[in-house]
PDB file of N, CA and C in Angstrom:
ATOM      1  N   UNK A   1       7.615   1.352  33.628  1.00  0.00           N
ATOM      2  CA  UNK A   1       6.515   2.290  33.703  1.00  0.00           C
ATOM      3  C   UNK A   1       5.905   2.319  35.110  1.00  0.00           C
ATOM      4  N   UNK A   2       5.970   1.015  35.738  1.00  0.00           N
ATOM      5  CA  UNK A   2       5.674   0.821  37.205  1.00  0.00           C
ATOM      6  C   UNK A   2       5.831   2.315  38.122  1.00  0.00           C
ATOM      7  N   UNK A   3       7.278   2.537  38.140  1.00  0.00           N
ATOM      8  CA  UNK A   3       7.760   3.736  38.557  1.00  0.00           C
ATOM      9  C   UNK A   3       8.417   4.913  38.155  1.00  0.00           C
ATOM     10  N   UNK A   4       7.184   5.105  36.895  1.00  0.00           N
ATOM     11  CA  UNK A   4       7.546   6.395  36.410  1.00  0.00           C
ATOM     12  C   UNK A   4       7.005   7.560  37.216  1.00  0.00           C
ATOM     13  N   UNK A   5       7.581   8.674  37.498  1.00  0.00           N
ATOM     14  CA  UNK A   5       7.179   9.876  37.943  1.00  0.00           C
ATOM     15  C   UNK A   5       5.950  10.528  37.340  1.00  0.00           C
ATOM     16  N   UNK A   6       5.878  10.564  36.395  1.00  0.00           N
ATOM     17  CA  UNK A   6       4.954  11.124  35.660  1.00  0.00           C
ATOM     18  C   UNK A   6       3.507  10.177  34.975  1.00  0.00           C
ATOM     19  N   UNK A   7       3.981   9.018  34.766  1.00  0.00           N
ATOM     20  CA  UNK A   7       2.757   8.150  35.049  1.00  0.00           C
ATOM     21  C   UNK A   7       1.687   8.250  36.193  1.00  0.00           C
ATOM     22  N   UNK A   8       2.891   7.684  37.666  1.00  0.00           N
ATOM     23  CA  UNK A   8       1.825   7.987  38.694  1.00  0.00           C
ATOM     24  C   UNK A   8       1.227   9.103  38.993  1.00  0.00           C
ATOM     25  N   UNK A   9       1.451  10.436  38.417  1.00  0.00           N
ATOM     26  CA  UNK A   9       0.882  11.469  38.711  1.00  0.00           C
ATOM     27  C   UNK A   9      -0.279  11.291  37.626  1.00  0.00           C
ATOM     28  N   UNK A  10      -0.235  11.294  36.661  1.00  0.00           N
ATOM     29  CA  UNK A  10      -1.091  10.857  35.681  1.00  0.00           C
ATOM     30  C   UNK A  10      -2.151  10.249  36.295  1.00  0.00           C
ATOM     31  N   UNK A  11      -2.209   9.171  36.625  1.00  0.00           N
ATOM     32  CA  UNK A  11      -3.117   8.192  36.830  1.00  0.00           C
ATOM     33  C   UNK A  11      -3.933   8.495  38.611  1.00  0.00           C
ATOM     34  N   UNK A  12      -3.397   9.598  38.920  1.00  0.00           N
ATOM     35  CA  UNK A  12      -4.440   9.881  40.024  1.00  0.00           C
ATOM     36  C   UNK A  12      -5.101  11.320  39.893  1.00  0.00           C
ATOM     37  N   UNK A  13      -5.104  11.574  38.650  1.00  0.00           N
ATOM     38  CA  UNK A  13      -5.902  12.952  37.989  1.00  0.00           C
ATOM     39  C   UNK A  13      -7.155  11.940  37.247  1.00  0.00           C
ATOM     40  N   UNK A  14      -8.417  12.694  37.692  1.00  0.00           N
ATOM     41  CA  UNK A  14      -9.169  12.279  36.711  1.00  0.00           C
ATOM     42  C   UNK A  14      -9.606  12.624  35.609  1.00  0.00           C
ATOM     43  N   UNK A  15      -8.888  12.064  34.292  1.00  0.00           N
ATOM     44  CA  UNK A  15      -9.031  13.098  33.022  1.00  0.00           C
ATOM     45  C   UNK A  15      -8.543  11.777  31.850  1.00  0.00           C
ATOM     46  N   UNK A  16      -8.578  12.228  31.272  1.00  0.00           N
ATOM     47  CA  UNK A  16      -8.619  11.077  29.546  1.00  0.00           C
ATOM     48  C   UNK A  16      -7.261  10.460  29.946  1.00  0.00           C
ATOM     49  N   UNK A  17      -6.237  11.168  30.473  1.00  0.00           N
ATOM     50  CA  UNK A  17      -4.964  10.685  30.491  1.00  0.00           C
ATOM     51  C   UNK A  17      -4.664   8.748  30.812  1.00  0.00           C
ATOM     52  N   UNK A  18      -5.534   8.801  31.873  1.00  0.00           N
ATOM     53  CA  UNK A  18      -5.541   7.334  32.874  1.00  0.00           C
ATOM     54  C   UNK A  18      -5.737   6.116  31.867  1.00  0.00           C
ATOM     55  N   UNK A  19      -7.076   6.387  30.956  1.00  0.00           N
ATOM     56  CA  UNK A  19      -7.310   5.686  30.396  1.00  0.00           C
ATOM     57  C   UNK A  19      -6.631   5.720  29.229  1.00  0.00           C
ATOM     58  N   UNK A  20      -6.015   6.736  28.744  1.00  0.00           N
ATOM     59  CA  UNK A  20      -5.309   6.627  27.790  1.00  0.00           C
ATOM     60  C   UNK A  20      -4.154   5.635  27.965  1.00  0.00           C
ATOM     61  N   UNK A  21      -3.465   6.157  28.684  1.00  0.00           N
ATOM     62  CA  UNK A  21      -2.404   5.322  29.444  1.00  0.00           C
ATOM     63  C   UNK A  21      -2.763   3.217  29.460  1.00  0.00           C
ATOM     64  N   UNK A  22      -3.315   3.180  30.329  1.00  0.00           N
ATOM     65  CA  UNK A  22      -4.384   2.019  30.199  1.00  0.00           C
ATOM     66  C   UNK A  22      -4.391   1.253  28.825  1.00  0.00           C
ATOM     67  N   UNK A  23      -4.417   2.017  27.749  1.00  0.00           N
ATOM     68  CA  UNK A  23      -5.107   1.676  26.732  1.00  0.00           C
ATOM     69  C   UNK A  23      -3.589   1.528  25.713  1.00  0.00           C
ATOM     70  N   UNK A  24      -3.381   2.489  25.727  1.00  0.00           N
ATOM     71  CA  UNK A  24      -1.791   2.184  25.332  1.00  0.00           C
ATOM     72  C   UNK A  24      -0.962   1.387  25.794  1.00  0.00           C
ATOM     73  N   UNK A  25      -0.541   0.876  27.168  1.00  0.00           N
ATOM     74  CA  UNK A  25       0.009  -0.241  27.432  1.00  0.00           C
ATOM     75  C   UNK A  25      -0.484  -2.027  27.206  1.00  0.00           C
ATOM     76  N   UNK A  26      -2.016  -1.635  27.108  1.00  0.00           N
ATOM     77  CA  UNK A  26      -2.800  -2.951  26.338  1.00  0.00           C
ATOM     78  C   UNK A  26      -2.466  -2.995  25.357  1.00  0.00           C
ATOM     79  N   UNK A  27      -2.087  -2.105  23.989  1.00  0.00           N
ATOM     80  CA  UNK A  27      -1.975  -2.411  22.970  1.00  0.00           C
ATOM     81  C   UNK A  27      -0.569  -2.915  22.638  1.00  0.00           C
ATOM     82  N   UNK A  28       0.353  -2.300  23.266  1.00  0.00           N
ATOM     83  CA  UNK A  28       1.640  -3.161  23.242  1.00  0.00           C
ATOM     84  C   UNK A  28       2.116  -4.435  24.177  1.00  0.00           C
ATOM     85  N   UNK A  29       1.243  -4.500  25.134  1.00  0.00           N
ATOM     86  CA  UNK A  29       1.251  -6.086  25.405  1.00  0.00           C
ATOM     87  C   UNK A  29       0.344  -6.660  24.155  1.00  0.00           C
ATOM     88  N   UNK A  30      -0.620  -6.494  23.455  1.00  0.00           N
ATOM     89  CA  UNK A  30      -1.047  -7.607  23.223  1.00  0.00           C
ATOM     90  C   UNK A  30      -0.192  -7.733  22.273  1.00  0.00           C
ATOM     91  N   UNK A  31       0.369  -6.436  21.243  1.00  0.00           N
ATOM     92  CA  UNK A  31       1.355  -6.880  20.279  1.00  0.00           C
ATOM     93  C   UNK A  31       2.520  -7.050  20.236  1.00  0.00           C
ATOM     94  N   UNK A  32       2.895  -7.203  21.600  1.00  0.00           N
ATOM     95  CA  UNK A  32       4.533  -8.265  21.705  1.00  0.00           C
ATOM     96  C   UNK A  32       3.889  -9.650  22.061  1.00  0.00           C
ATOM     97  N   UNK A  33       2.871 -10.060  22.458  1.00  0.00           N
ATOM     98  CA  UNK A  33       2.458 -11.201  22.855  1.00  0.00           C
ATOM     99  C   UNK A  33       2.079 -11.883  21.422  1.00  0.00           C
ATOM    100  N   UNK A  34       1.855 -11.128  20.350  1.00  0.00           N
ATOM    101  CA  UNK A  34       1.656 -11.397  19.465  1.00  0.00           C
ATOM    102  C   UNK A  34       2.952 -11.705  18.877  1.00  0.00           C
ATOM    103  N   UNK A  35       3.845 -10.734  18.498  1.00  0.00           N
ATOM    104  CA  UNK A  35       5.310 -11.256  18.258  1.00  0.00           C
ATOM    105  C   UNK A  35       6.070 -12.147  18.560  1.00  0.00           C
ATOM    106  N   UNK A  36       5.869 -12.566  19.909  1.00  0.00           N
ATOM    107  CA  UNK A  36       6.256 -13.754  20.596  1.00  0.00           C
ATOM    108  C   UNK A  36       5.440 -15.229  20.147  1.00  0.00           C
ATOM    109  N   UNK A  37       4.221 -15.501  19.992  1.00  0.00           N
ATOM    110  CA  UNK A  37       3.496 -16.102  19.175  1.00  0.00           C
ATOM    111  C   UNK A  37       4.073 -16.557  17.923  1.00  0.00           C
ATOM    112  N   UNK A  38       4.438 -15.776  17.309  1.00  0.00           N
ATOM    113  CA  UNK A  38       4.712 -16.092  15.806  1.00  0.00           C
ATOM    114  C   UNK A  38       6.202 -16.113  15.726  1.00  0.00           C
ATOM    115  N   UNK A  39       7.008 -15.907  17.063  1.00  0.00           N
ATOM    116  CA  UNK A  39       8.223 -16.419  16.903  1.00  0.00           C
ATOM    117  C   UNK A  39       8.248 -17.689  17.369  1.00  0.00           C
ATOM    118  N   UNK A  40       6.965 -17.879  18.002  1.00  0.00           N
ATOM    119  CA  UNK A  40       7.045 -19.598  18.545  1.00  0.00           C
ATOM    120  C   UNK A  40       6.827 -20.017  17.399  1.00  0.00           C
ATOM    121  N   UNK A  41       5.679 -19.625  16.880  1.00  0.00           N
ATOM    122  CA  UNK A  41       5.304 -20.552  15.754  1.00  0.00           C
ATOM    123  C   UNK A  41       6.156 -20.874  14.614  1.00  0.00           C
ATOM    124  N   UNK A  42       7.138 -20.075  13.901  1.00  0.00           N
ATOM    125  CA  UNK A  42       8.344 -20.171  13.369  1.00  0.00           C
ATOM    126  C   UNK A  42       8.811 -21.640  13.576  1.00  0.00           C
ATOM    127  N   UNK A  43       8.982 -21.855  14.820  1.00  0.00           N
ATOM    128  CA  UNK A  43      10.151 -23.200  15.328  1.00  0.00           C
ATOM    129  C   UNK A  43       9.356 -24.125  15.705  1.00  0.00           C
ATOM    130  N   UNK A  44       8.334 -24.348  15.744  1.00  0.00           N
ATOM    131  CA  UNK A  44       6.710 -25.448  15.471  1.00  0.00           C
ATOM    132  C   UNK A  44       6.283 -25.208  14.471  1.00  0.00           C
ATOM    133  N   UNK A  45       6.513 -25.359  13.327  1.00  0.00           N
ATOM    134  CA  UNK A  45       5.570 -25.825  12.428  1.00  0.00           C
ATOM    135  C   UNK A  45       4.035 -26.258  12.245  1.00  0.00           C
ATOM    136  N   UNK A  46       3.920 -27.014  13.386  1.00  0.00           N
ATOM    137  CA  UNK A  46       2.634 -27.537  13.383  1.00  0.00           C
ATOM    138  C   UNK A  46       1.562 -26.415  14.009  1.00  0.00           C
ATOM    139  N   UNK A  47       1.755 -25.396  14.051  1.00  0.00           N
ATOM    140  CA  UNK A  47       0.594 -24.296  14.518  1.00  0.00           C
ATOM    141  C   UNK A  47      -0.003 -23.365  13.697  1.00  0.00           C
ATOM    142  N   UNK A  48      -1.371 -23.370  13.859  1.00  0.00           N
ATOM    143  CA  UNK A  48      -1.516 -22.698  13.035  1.00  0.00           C
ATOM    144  C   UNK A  48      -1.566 -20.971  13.003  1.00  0.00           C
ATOM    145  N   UNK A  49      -1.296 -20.106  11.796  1.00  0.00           N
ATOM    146  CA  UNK A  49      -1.157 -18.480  11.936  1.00  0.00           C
ATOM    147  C   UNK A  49      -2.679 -18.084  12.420  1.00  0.00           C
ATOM    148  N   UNK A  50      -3.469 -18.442  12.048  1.00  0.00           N
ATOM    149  CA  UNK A  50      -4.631 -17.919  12.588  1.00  0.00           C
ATOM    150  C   UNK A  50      -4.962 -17.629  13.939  1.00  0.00           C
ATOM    151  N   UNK A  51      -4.587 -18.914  14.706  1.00  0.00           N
ATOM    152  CA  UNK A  51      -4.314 -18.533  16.040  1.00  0.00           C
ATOM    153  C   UNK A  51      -3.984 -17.787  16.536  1.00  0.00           C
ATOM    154  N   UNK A  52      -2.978 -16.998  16.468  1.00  0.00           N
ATOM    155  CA  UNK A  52      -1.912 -16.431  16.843  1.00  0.00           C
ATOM    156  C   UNK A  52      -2.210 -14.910  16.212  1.00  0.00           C
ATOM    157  N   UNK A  53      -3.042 -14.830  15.426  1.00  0.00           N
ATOM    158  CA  UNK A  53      -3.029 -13.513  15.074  1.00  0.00           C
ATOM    159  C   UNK A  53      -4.665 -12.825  15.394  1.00  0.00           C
ATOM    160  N   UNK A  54      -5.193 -13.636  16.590  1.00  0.00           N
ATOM    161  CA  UNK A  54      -6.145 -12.998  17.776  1.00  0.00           C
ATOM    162  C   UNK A  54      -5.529 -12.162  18.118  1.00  0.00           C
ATOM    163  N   UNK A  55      -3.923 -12.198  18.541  1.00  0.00           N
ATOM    164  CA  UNK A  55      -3.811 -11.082  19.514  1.00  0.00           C
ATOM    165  C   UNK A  55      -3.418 -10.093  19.071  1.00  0.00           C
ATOM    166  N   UNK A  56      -2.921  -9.611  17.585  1.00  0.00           N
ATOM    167  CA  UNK A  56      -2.935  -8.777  16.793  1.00  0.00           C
ATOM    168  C   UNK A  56      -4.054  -8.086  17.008  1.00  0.00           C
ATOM    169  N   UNK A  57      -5.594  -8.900  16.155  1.00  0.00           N
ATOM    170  CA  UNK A  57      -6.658  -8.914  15.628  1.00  0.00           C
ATOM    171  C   UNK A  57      -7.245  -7.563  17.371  1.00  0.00           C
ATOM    172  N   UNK A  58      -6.810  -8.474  18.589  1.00  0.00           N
ATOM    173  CA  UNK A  58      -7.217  -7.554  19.800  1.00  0.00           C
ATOM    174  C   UNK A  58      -6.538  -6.306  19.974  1.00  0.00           C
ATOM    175  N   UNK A  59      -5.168  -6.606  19.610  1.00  0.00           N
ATOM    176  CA  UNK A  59      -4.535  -5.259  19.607  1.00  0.00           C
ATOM    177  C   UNK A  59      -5.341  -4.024  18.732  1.00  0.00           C
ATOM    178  N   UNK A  60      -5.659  -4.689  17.470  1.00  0.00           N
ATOM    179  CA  UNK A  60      -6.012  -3.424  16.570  1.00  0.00           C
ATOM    180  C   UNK A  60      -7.225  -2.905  17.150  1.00  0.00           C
ATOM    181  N   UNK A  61      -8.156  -3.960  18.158  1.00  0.00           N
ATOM    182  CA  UNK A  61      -9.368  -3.432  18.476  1.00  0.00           C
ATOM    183  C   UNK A  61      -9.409  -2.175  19.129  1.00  0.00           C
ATOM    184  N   UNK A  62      -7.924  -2.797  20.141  1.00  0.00           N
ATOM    185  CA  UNK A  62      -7.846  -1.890  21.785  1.00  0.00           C
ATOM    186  C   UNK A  62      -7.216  -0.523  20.769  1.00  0.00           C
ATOM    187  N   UNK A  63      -6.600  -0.473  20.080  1.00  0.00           N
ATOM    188  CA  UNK A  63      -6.122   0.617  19.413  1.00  0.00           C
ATOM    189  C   UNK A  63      -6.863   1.007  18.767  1.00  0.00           C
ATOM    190  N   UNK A  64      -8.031   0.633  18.519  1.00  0.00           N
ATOM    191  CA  UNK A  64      -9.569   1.900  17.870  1.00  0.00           C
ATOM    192  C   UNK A  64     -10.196   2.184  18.990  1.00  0.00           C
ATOM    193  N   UNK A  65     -10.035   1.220  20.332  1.00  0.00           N
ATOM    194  CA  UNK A  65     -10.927   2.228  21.287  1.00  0.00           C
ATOM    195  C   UNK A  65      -9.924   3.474  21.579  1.00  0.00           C
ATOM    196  N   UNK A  66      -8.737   3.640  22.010  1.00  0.00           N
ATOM    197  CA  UNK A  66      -7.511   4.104  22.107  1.00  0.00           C
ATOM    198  C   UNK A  66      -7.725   5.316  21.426  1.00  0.00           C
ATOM    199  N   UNK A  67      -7.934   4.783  19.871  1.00  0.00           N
ATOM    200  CA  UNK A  67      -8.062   6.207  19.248  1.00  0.00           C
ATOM    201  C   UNK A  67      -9.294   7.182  19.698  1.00  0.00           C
ATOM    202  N   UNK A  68     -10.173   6.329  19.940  1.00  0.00           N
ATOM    203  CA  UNK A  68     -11.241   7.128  20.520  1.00  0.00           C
ATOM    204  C   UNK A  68     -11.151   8.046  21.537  1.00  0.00           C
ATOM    205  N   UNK A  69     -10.394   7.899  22.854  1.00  0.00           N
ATOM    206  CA  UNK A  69     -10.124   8.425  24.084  1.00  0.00           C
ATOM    207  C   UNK A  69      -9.219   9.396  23.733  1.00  0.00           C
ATOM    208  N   UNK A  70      -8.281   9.359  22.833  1.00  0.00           N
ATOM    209  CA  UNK A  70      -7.138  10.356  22.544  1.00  0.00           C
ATOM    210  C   UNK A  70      -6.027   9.934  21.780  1.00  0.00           C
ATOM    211  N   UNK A  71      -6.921  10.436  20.581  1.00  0.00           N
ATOM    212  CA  UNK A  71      -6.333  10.310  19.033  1.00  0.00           C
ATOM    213  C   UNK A  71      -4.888  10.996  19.185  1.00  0.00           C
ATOM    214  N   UNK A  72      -4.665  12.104  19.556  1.00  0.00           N
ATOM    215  CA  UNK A  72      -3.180  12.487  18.991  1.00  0.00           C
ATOM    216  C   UNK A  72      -2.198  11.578  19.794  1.00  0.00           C
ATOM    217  N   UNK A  73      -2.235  10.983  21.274  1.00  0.00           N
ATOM    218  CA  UNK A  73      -1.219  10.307  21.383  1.00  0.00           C
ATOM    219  C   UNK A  73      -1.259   8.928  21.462  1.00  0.00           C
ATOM    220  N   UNK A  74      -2.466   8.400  21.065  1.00  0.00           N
ATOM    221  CA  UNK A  74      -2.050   7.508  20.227  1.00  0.00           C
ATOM    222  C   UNK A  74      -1.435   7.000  18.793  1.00  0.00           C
ATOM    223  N   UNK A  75      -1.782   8.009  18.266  1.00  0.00           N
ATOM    224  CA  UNK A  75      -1.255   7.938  16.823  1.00  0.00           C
ATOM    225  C   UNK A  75      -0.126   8.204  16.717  1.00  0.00           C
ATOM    226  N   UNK A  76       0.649   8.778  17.740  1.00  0.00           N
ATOM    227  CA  UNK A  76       2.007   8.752  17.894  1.00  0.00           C
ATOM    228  C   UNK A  76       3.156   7.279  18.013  1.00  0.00           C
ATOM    229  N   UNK A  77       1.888   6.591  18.531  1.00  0.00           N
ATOM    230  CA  UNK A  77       2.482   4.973  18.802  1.00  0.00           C
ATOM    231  C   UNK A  77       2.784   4.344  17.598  1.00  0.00           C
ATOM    232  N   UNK A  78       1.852   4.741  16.789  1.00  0.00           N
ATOM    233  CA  UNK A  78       1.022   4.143  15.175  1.00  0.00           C
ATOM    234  C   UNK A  78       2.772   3.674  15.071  1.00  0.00           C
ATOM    235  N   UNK A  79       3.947   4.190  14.517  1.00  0.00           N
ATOM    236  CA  UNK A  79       5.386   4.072  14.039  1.00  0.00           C
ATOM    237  C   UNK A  79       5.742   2.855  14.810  1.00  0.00           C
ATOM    238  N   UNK A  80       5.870   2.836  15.918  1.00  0.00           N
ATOM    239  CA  UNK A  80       6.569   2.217  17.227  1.00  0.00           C
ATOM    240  C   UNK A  80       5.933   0.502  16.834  1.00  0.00           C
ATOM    241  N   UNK A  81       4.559   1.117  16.665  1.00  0.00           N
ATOM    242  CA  UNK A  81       3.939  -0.656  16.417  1.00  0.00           C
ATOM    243  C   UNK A  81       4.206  -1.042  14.907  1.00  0.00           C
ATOM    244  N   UNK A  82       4.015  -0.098  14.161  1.00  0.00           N
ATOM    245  CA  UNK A  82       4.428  -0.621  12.678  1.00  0.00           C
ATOM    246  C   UNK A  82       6.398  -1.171  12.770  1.00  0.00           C
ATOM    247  N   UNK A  83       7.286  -0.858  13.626  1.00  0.00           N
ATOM    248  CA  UNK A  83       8.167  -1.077  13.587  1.00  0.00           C
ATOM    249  C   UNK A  83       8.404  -2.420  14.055  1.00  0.00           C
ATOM    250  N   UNK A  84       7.626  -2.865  15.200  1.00  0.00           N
ATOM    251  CA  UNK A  84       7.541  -4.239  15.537  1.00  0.00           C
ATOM    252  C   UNK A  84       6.886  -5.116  15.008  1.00  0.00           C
ATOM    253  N   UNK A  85       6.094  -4.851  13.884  1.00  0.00           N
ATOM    254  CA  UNK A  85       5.590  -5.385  13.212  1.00  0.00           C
ATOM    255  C   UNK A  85       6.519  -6.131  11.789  1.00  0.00           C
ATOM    256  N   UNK A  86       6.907  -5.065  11.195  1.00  0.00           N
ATOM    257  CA  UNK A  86       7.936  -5.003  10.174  1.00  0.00           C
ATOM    258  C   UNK A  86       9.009  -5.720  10.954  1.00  0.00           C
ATOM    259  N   UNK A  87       9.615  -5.952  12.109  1.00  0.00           N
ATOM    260  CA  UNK A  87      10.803  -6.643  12.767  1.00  0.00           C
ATOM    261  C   UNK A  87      10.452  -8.044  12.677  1.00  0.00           C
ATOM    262  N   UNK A  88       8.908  -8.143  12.996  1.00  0.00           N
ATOM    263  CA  UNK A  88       8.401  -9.638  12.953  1.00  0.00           C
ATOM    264  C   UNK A  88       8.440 -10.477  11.730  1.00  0.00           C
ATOM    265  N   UNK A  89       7.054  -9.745  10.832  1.00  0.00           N
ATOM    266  CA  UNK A  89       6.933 -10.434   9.870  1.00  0.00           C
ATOM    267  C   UNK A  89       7.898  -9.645   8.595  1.00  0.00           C
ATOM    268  N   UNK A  90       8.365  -8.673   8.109  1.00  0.00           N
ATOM    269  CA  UNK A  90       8.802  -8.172   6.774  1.00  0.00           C
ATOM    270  C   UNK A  90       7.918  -7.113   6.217  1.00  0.00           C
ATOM    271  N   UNK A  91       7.702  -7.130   5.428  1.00  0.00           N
ATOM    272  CA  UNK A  91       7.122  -6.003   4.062  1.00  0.00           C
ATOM    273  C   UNK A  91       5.897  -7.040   3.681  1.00  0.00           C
ATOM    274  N   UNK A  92       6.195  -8.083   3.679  1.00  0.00           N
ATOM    275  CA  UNK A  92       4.777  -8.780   3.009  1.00  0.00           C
ATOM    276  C   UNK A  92       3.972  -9.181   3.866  1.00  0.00           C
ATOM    277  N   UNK A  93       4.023  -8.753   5.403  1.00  0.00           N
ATOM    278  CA  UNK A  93       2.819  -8.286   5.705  1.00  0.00           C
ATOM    279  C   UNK A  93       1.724  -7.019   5.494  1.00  0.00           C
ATOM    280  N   UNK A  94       2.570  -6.343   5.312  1.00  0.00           N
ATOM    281  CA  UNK A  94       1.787  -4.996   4.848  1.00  0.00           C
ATOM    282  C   UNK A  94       1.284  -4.886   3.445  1.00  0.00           C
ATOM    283  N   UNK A  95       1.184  -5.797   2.756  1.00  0.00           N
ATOM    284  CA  UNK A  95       0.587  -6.356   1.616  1.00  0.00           C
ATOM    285  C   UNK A  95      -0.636  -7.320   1.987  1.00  0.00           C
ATOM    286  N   UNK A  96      -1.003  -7.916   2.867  1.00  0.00           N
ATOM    287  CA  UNK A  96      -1.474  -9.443   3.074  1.00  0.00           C
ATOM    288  C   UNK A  96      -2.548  -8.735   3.566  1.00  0.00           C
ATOM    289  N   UNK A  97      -3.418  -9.658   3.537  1.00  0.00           N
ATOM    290  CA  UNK A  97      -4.888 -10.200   3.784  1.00  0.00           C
ATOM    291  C   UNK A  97      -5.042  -9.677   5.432  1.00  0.00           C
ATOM    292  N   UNK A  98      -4.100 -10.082   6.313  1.00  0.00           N
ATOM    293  CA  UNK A  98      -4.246  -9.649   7.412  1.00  0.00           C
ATOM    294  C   UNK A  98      -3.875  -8.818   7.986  1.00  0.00           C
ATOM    295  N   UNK A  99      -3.604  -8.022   7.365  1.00  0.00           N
ATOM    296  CA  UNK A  99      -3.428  -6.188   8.001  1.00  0.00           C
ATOM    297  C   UNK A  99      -4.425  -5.423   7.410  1.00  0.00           C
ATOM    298  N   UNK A 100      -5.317  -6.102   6.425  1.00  0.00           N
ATOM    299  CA  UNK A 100      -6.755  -6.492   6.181  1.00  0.00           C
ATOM    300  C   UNK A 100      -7.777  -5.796   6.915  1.00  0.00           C
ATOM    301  N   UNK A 101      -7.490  -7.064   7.775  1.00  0.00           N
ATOM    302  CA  UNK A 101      -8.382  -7.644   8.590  1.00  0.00           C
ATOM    303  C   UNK A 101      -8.387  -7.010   9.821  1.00  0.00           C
ATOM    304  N   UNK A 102      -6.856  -7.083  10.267  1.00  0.00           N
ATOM    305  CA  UNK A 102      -6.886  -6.164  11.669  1.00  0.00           C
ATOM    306  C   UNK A 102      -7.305  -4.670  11.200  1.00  0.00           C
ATOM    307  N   UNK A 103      -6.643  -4.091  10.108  1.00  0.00           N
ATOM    308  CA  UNK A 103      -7.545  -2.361   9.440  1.00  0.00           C
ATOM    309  C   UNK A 103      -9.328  -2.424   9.966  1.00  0.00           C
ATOM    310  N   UNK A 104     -10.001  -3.559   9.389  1.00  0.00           N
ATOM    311  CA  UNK A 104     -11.546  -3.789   9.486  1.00  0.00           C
ATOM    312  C   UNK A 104     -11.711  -3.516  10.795  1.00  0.00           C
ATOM    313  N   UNK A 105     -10.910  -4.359  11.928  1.00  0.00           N
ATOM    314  CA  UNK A 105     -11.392  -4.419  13.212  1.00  0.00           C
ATOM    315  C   UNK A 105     -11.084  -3.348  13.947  1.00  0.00           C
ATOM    316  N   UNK A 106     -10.296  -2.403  13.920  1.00  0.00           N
ATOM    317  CA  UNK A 106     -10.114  -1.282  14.029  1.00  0.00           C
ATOM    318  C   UNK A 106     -11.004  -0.168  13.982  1.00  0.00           C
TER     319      UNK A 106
END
């Protein structure tokens, strides 16, 4: 994304775009950082899930401010993150307590 054509033009207009942008690449760092987390935690045992699902818990935040700045393309992401999600944990996260929780913080 560093050297996309159309990014950098983006980001020296001043208009919702910048921050959109901004806001969308926060949300998928925090939720591969999150994925990565809970693939550590997998092969340690000794950690606990709670931990580790701050950065979810931040993702869902940055993705309600996100929606705020510009709902239609973010909600386009909505698939992209449910897919890495479902790659991580399965189907019985989308049942659980903590998709919950990140919904609330949202």
């Amino acid at each position: 994304m560093a050297f996309s054509r159309t990014l950098g033009h983006i980001a020296t207009i001043t208009e919702v775009y910048t921050l959109n942008a901004f806001l969308g690449l926060l949300v998928f760092f925090l939720v591969i950082r999150w994925r990565r987390r809970m693939i550590e935690m997998r092969t340690d045992s000794s950690a606990a899930v709670a931990t580790h699902d701050t950065w979810m818990y931040a993702a869902a935040f940055v993705f309600g401010l996100a929606m705020g700045v510009h709902h239609v393309t973010v909600a386009l992401t909505l698939p992209a993150i449910a897919v890495v999600v479902y790659r991580t944990e399965g189907l019985k996260f989308f049942g659980s307590r903590r998709l919950l929780y990140a919904a609330l913080i949202r």
